[in-house]
Protein backbone atom coordinates (compact mmCIF):
# COMPACT_ATOMS: atom_id res chain seq x y z
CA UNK A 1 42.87 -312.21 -35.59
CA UNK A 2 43.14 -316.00 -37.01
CA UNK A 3 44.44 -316.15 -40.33
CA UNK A 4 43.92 -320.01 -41.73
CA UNK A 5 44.86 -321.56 -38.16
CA UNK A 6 45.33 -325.19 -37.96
CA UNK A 7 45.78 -327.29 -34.74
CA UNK A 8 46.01 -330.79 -34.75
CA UNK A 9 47.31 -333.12 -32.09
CA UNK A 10 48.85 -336.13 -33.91
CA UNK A 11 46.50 -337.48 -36.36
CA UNK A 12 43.60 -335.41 -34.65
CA UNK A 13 42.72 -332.25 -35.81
CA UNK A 14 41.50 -330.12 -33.37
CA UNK A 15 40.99 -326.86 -35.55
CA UNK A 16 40.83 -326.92 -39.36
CA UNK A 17 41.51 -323.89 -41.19
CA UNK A 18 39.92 -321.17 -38.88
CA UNK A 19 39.91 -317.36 -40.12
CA UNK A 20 37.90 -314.76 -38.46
CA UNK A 21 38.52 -311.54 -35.90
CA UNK A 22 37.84 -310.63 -32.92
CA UNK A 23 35.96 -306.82 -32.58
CA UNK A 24 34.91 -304.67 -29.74
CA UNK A 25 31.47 -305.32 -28.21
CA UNK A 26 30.65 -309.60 -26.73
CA UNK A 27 31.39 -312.25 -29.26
CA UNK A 28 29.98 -315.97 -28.51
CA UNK A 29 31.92 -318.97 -28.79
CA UNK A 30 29.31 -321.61 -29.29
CA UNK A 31 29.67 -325.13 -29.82
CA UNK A 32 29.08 -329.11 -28.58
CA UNK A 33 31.86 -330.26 -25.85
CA UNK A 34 34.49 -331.74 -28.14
CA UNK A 35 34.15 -328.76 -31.37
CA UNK A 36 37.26 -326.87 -30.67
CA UNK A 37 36.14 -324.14 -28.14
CA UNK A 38 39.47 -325.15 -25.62
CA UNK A 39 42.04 -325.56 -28.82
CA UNK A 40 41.11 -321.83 -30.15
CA UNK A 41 41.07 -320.67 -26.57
CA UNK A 42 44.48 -321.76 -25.99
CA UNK A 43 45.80 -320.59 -29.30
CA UNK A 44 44.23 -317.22 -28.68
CA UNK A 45 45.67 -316.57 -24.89
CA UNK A 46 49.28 -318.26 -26.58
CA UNK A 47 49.28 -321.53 -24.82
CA UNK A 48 49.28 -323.69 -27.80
CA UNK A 49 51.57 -322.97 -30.90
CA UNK A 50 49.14 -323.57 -34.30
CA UNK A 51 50.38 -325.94 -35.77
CA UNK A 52 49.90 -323.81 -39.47
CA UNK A 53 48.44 -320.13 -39.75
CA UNK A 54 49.00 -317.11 -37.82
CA UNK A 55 46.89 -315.64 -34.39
CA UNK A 56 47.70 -312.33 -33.76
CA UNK A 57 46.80 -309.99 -30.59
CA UNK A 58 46.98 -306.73 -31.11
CA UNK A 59 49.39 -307.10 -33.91
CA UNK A 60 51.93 -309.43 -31.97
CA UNK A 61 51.86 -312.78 -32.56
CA UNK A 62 49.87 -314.47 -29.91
CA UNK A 63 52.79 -316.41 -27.86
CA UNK A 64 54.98 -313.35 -27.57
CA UNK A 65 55.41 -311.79 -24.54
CA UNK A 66 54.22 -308.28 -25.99
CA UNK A 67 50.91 -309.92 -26.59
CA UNK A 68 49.99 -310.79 -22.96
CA UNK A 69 49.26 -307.51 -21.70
CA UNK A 70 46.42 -307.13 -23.59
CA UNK A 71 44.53 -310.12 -22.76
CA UNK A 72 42.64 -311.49 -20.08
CA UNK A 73 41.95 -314.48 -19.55
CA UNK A 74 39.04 -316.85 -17.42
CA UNK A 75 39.19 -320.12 -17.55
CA UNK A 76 37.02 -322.66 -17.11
CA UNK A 77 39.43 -324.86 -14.45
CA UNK A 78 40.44 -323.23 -10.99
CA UNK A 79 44.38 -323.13 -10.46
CA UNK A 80 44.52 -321.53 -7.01
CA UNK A 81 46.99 -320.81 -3.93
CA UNK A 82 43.59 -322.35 -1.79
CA UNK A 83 45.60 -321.14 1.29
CA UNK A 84 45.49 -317.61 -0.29
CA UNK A 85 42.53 -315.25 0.56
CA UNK A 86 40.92 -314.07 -2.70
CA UNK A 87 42.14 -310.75 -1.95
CA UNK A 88 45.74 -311.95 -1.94
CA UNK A 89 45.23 -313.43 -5.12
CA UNK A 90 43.97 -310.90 -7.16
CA UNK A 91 47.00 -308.48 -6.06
CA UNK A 92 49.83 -311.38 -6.15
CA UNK A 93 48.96 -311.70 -10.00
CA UNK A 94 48.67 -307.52 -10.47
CA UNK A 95 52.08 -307.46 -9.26
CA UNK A 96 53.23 -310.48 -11.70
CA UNK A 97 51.65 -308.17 -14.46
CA UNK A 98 54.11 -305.41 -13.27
CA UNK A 99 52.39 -302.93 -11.27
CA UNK A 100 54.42 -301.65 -8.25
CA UNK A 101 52.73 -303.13 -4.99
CA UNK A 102 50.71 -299.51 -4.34
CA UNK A 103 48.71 -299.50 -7.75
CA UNK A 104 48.01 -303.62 -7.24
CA UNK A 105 46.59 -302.76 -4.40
CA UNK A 106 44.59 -300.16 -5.66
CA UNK A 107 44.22 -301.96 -9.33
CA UNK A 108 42.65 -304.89 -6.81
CA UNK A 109 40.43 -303.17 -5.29
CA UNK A 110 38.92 -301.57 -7.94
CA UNK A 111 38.30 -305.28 -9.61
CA UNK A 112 36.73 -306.80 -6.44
CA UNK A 113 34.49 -303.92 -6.55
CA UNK A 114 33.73 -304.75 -10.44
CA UNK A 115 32.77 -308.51 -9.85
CA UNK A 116 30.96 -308.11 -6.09
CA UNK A 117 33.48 -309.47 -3.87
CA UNK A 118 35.15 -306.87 -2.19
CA UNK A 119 33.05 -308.03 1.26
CA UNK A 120 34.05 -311.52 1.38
CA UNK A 121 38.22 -311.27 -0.67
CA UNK A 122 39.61 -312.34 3.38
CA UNK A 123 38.36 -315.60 3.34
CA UNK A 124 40.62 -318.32 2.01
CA UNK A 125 40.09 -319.44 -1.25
CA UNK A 126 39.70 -323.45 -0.12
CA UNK A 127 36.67 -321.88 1.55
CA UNK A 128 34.83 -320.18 -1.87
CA UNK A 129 31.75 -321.96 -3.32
CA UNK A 130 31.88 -322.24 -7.07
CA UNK A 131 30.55 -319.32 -7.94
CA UNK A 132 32.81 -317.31 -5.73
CA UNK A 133 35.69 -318.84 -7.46
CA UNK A 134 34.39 -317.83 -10.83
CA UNK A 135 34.20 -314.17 -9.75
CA UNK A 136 37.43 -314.33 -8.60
CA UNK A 137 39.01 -315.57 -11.87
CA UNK A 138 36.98 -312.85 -13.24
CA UNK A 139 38.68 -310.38 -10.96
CA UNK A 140 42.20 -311.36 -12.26
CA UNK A 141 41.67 -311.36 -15.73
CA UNK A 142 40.26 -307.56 -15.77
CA UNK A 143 43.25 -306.33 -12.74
CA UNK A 144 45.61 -305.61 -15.80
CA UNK A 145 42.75 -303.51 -17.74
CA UNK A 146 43.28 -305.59 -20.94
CA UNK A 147 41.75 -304.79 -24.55
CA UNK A 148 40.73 -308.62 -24.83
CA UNK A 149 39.05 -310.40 -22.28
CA UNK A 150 38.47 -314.28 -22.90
CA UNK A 151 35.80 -315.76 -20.55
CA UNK A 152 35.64 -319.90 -21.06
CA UNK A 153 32.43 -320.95 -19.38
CA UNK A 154 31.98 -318.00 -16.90
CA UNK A 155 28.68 -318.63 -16.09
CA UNK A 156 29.20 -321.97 -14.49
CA UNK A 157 28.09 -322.37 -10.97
CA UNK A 158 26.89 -318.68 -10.39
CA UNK A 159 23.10 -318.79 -9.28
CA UNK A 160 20.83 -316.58 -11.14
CA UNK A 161 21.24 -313.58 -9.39
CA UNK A 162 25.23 -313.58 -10.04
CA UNK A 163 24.62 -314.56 -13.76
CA UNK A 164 22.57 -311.22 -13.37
CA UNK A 165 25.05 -309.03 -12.25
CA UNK A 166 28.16 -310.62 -14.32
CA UNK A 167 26.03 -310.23 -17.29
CA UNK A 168 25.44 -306.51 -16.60
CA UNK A 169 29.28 -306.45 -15.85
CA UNK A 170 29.96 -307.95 -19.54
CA UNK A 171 27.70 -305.37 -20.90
CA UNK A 172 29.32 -302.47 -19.38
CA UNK A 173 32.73 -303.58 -20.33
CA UNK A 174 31.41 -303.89 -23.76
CA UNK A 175 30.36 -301.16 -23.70
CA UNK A 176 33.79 -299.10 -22.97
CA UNK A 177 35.01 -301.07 -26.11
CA UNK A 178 36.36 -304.29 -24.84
CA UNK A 179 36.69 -307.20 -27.15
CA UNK A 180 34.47 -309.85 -24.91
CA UNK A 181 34.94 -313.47 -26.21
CA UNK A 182 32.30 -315.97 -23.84
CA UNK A 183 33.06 -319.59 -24.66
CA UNK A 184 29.57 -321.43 -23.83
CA UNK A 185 28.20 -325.07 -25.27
CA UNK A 186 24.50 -323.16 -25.06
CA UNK A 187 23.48 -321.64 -27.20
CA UNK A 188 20.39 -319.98 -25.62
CA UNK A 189 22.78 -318.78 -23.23
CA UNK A 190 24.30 -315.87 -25.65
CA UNK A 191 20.41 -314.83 -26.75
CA UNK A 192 20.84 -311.06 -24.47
CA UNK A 193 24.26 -311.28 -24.05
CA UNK A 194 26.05 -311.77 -27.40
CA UNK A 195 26.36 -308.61 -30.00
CA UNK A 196 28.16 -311.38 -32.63
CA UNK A 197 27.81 -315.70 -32.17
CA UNK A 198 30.82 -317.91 -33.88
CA UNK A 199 29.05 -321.21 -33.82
CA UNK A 200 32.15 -324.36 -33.93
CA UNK A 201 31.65 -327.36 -34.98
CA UNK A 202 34.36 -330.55 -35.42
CA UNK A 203 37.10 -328.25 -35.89
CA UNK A 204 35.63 -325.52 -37.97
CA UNK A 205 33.81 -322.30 -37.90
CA UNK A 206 30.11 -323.17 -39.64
CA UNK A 207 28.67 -319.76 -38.82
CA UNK A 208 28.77 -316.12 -37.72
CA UNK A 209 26.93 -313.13 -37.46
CA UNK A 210 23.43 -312.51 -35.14
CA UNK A 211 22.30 -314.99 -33.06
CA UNK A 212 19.24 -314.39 -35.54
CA UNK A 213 21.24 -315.43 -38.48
CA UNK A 214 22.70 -318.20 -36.73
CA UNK A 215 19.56 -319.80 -35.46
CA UNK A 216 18.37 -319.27 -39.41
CA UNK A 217 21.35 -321.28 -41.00
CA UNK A 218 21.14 -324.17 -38.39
């Protein structure tokens, strides 16, 4: 939940008075490169402090610790171990989350499975091609089984049959009452995916509802 959040940077503003919440089901992020899509990211997963307003996860402010174990987060850079096999990863980063080395490895497997890697997690991450890589950020952000799972640009890099099959994986995560937010600068690219659009622009939030209802107030 954002309750009149405000982030600017200096004299920049890079989020102007922002209100809105976050429900079950996929919500769409959409807006140019440049409209505040990183800045409310970052507030959301508690990397950035606002600079006025409250964000709140689960009830706890959004850069306390209790807050963290509800969210998941993809982003849209890679920050690997690229000696590390994929594998490795994934279970190095369940066991930062707290789970005793027998249920990461379990908790790992059961993610791998979930994004279609479970086949190749040896290989060293240096090795991945781009769309590997995204399925593996994918992997750690659901390991911990959060409520809130914030995806920036997922869809980069994965050829058409992965956009399938992570698309179907949104859905049915969705669909066990996950809060989805998908960060995208298309806007075509929420028209099966999306349940709810929040269209940014310069800062603020101009619309939200349908992807119907946005398409009719642009």
């Amino acid at each position: 939940k954002f309750d009149a959040v405000s982030k600017w940077y200096g004299p920049v503003i890079g989020l102007n008075d922002v209100t809105f919440e976050i429900e079950p089901g996929i919500t769409g992020l959409v807006g140019p490169n440049g409209a505040g899509k990183s800045t409310l990211i970052k507030l959301l997963t508690g990397q950035l402090r606002p600079s006025i307003g409250q964000v709140r996860v689960g009830g706890h402010r959004a850069r306390s610790v209790s807050s963290r174990r509800y969210v998941g987060y993809c982003p849209d850079v890679d920050a690997f171990y690229e000696e590390m096999s994929g594998r490795d990863f994934v279970r190095t980063m369940a066991m930062l989350h707290g789970y005793v080395r027998r249920v990461a490895r379990r908790r790992t497997e059961d993610v791998l499975a979930q994004v279609g890697m479970t086949d190749r997690a040896d290989r060293p991450l240096a090795s991945y091609s781009k769309g590997m890589r995204q399925r593996i950020k994918l992997a750690q952000a659901l390991v911990h089984d959060p409520d809130l799972i914030v995806l920036d640009e997922p869809l980069n890099g994965v050829d058409p049959v992965g956009r399938l099959e992570l698309t179907q994986l949104f859905r049915e995560l969705s669909a066990q009452g996950k809060a989805i937010l998908i960060s995208s600068h298309l806007l075509d690219e929420m028209d099966t995916l999306a349940n709810r659009v929040l269209f940014i622009f310069r800062g603020r939030i101009l619309a939200s509802g349908s992807l119907k209802e946005i398409r009719a107030m642009l």
